[in-house]
N, C-alpha and C. Protein backbone atom coordinates (compact mmCIF):
# COMPACT_ATOMS: atom_id res chain seq x y z
N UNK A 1 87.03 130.71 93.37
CA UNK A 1 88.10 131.67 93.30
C UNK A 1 87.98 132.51 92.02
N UNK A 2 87.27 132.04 90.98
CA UNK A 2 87.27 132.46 89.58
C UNK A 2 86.25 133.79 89.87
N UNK A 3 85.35 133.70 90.20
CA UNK A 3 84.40 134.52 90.56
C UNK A 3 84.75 135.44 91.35
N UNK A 4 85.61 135.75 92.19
CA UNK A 4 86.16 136.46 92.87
C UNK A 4 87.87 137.39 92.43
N UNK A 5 88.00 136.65 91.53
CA UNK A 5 89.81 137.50 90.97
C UNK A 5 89.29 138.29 89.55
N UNK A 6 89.95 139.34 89.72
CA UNK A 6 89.65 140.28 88.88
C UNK A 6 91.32 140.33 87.79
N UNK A 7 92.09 139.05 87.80
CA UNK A 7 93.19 138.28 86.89
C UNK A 7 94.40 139.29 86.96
N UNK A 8 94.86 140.23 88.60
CA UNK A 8 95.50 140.65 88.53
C UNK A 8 96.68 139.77 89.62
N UNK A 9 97.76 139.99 89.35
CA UNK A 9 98.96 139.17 90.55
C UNK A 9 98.43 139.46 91.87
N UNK A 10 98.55 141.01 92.24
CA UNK A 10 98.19 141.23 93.83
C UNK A 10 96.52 140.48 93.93
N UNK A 11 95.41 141.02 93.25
CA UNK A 11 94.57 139.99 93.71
C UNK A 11 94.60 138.17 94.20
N UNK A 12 95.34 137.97 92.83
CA UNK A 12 95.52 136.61 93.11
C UNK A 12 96.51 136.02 94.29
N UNK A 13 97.10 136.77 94.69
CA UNK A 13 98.42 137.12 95.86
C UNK A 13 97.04 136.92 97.09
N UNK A 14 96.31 137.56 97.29
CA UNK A 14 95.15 137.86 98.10
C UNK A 14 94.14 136.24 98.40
N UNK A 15 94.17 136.25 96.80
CA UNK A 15 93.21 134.99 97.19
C UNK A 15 93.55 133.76 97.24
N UNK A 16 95.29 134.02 96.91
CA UNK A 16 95.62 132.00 97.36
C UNK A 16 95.71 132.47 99.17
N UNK A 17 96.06 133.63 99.55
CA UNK A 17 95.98 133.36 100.85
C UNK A 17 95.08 132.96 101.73
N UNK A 18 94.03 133.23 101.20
CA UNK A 18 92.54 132.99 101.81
C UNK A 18 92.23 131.57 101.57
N UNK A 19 92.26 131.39 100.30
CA UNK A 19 92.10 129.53 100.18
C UNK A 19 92.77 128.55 100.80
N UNK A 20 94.00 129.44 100.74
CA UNK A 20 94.73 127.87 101.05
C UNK A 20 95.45 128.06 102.78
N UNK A 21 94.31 129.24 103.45
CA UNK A 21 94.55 129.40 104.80
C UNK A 21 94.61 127.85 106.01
N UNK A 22 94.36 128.16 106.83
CA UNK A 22 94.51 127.35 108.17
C UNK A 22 92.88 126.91 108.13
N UNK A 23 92.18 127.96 108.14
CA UNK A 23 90.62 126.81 108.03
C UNK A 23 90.29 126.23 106.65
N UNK A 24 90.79 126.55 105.78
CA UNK A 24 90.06 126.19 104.38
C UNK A 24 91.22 125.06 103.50
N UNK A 25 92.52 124.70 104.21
CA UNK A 25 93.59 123.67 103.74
C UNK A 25 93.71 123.36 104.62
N UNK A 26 94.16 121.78 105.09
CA UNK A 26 94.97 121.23 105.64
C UNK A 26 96.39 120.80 105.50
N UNK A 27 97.20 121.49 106.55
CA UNK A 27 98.89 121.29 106.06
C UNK A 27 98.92 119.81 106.15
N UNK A 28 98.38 119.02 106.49
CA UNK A 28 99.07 117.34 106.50
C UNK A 28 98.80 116.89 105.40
N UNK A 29 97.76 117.81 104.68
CA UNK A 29 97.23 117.18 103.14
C UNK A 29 98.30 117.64 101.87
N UNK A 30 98.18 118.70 102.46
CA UNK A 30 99.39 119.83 101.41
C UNK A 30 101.00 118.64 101.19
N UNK A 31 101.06 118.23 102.56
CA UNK A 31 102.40 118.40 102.50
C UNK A 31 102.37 116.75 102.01
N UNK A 32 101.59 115.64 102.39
CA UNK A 32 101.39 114.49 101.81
C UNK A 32 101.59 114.73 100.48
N UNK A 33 100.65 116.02 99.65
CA UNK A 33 100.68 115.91 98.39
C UNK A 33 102.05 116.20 97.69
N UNK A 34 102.50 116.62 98.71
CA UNK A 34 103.95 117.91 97.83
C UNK A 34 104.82 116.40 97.91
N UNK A 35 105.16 115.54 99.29
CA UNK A 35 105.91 114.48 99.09
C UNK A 35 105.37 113.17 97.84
N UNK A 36 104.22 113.09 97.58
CA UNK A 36 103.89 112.10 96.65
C UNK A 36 104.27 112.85 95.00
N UNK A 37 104.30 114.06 94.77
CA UNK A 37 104.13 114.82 93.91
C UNK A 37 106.20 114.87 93.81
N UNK A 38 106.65 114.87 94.57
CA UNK A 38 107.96 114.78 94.70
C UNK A 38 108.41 113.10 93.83
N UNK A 39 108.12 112.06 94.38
CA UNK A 39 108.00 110.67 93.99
C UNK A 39 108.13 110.74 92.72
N UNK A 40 106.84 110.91 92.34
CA UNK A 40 106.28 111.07 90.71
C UNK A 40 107.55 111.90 90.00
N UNK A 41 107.98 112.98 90.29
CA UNK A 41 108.78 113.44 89.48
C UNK A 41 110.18 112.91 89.67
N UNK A 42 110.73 112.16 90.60
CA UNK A 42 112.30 111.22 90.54
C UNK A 42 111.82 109.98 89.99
N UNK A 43 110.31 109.56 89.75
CA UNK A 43 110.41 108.26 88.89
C UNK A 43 110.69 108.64 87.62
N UNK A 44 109.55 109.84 86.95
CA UNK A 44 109.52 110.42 85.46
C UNK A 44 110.88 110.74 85.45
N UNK A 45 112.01 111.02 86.32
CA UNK A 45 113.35 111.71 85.77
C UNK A 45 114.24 110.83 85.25
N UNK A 46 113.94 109.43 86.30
CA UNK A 46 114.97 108.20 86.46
C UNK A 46 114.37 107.02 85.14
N UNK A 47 113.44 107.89 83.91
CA UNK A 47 112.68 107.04 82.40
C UNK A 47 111.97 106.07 83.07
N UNK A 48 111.26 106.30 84.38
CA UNK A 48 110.09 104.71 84.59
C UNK A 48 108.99 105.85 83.83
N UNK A 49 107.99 104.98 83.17
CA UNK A 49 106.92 105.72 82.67
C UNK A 49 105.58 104.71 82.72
N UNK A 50 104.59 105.02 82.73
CA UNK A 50 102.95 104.33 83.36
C UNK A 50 103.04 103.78 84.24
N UNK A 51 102.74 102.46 84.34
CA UNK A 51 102.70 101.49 85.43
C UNK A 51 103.82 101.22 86.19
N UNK A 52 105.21 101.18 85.26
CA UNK A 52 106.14 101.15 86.30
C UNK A 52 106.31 102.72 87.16
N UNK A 53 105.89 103.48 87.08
CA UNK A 53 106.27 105.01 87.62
C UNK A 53 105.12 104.66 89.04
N UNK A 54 104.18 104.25 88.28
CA UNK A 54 102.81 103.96 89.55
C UNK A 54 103.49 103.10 90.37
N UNK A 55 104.16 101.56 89.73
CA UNK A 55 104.40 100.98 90.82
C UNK A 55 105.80 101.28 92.06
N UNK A 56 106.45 102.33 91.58
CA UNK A 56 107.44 102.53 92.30
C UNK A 56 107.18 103.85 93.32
N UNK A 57 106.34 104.81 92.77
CA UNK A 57 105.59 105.39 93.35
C UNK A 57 104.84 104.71 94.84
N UNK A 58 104.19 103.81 94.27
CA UNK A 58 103.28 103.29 95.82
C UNK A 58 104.14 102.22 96.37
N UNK A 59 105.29 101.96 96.11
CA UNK A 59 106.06 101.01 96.89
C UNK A 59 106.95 102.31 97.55
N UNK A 60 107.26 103.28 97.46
CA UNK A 60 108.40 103.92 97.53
C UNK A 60 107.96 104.25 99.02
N UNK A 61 109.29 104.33 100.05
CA UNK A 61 108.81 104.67 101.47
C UNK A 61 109.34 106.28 101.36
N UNK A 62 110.45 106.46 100.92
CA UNK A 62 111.91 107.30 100.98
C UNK A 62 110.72 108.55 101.30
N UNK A 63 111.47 109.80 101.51
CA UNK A 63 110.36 111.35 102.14
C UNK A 63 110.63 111.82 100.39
N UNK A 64 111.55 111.71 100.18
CA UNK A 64 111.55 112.75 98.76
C UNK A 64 112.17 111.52 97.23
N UNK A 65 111.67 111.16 96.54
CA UNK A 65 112.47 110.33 95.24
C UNK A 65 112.25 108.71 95.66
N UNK A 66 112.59 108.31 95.05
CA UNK A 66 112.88 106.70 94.36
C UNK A 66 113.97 106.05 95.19
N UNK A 67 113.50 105.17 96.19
CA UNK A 67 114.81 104.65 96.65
C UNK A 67 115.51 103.27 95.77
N UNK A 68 116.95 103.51 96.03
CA UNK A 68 117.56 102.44 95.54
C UNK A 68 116.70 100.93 95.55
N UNK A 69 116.08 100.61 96.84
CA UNK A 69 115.53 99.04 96.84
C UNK A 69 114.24 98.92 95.68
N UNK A 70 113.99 100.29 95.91
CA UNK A 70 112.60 99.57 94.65
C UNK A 70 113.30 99.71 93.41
N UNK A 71 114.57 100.86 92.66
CA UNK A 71 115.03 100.68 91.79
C UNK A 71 115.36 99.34 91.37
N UNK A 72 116.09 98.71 92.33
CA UNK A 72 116.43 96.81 92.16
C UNK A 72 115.62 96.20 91.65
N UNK A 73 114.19 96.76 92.58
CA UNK A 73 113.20 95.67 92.11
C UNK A 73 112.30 95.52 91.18
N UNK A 74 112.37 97.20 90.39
CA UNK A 74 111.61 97.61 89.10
C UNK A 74 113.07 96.74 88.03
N UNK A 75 114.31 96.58 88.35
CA UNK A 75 115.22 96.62 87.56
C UNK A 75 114.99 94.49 87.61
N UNK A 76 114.76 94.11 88.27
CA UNK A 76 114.63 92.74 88.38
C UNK A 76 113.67 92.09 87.75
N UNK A 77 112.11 93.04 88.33
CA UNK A 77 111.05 92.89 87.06
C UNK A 77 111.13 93.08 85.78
N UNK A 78 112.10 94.16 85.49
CA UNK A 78 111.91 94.65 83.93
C UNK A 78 112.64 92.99 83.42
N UNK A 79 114.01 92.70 83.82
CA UNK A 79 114.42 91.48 83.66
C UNK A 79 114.15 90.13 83.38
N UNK A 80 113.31 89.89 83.95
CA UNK A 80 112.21 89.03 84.11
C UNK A 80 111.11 89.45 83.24
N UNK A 81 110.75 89.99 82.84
CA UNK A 81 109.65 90.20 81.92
C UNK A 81 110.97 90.45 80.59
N UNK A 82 111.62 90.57 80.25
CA UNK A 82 112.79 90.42 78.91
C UNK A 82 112.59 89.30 78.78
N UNK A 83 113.17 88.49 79.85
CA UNK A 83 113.65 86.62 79.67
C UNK A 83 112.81 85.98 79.02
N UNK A 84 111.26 86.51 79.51
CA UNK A 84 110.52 85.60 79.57
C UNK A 84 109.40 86.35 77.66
N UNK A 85 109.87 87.47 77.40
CA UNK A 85 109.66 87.57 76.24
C UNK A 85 110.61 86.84 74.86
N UNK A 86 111.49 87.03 75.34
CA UNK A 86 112.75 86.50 75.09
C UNK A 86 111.98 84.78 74.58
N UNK A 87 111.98 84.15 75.61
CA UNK A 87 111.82 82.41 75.46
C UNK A 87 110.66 81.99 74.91
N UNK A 88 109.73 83.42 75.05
CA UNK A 88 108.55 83.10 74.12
C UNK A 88 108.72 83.36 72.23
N UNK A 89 109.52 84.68 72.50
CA UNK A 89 110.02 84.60 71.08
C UNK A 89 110.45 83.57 70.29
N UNK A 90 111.80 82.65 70.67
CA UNK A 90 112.43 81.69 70.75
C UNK A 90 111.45 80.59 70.21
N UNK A 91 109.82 80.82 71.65
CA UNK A 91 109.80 79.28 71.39
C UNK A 91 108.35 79.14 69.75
N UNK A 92 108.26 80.51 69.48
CA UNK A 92 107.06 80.92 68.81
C UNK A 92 108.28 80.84 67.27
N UNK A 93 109.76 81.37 67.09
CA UNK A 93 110.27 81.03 66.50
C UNK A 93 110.56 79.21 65.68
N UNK A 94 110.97 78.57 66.76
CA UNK A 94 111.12 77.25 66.64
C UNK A 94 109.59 76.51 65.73
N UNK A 95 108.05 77.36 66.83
CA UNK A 95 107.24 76.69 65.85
C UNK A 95 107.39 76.99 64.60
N UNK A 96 107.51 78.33 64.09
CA UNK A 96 107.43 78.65 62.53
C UNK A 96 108.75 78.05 62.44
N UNK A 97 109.73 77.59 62.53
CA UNK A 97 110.60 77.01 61.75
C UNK A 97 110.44 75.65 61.42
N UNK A 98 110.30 74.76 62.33
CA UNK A 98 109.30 73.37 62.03
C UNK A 98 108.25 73.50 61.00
N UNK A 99 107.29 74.39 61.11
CA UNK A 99 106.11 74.45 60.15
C UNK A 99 106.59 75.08 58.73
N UNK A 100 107.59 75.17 58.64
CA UNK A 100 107.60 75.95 56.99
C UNK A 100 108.98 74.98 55.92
């Protein structure tokens, strides 16, 4: 496309039409992307960030955003991974208190 636009609007008006026509895109791809691309941005809105954004992302069924059930279940994990930092703290505490 670079090779072909001369970096004006109407050109470029010209040549997304041609690219992203009926033989040269596929709408089932487009529109897969626009709904996964949708996902990604109600996880980044709702503060999940890396892995949790990924994992709610590929669990998520919903057509557009983050449904409530995986919210639960990112909200249950995060929980569970506290507790269990939590009791390690605790128990990494207790050794240095014995040892000193």
């Amino acid at each position: 496309m670079r090779e072909h636009c001369d970096y004006s609007l109407s050109k470029l008006w010209e040549l997304s039409e041609v690219a992203l026509g009926p033989g040269n895109c596929d709408l089932t791809l487009m529109r897969r992307y626009a709904r996964t691309s949708w996902r990604w941005m109600d996880a980044y809105s709702k503060g999940l960030s890396g892995p949790m954004a990924a994992f709610a992302v590929r669990l998520c069924s919903k057509h557009r955003g983050i449904s409530e059930a995986v919210e639960r279940n990112l909200n249950a994990r995060a929980e569970t991974k506290e507790k269990a930092a939590a009791a390690e703290a605790a128990r990494l505490m207790g050794v240095r208190g014995e040892g000193e």
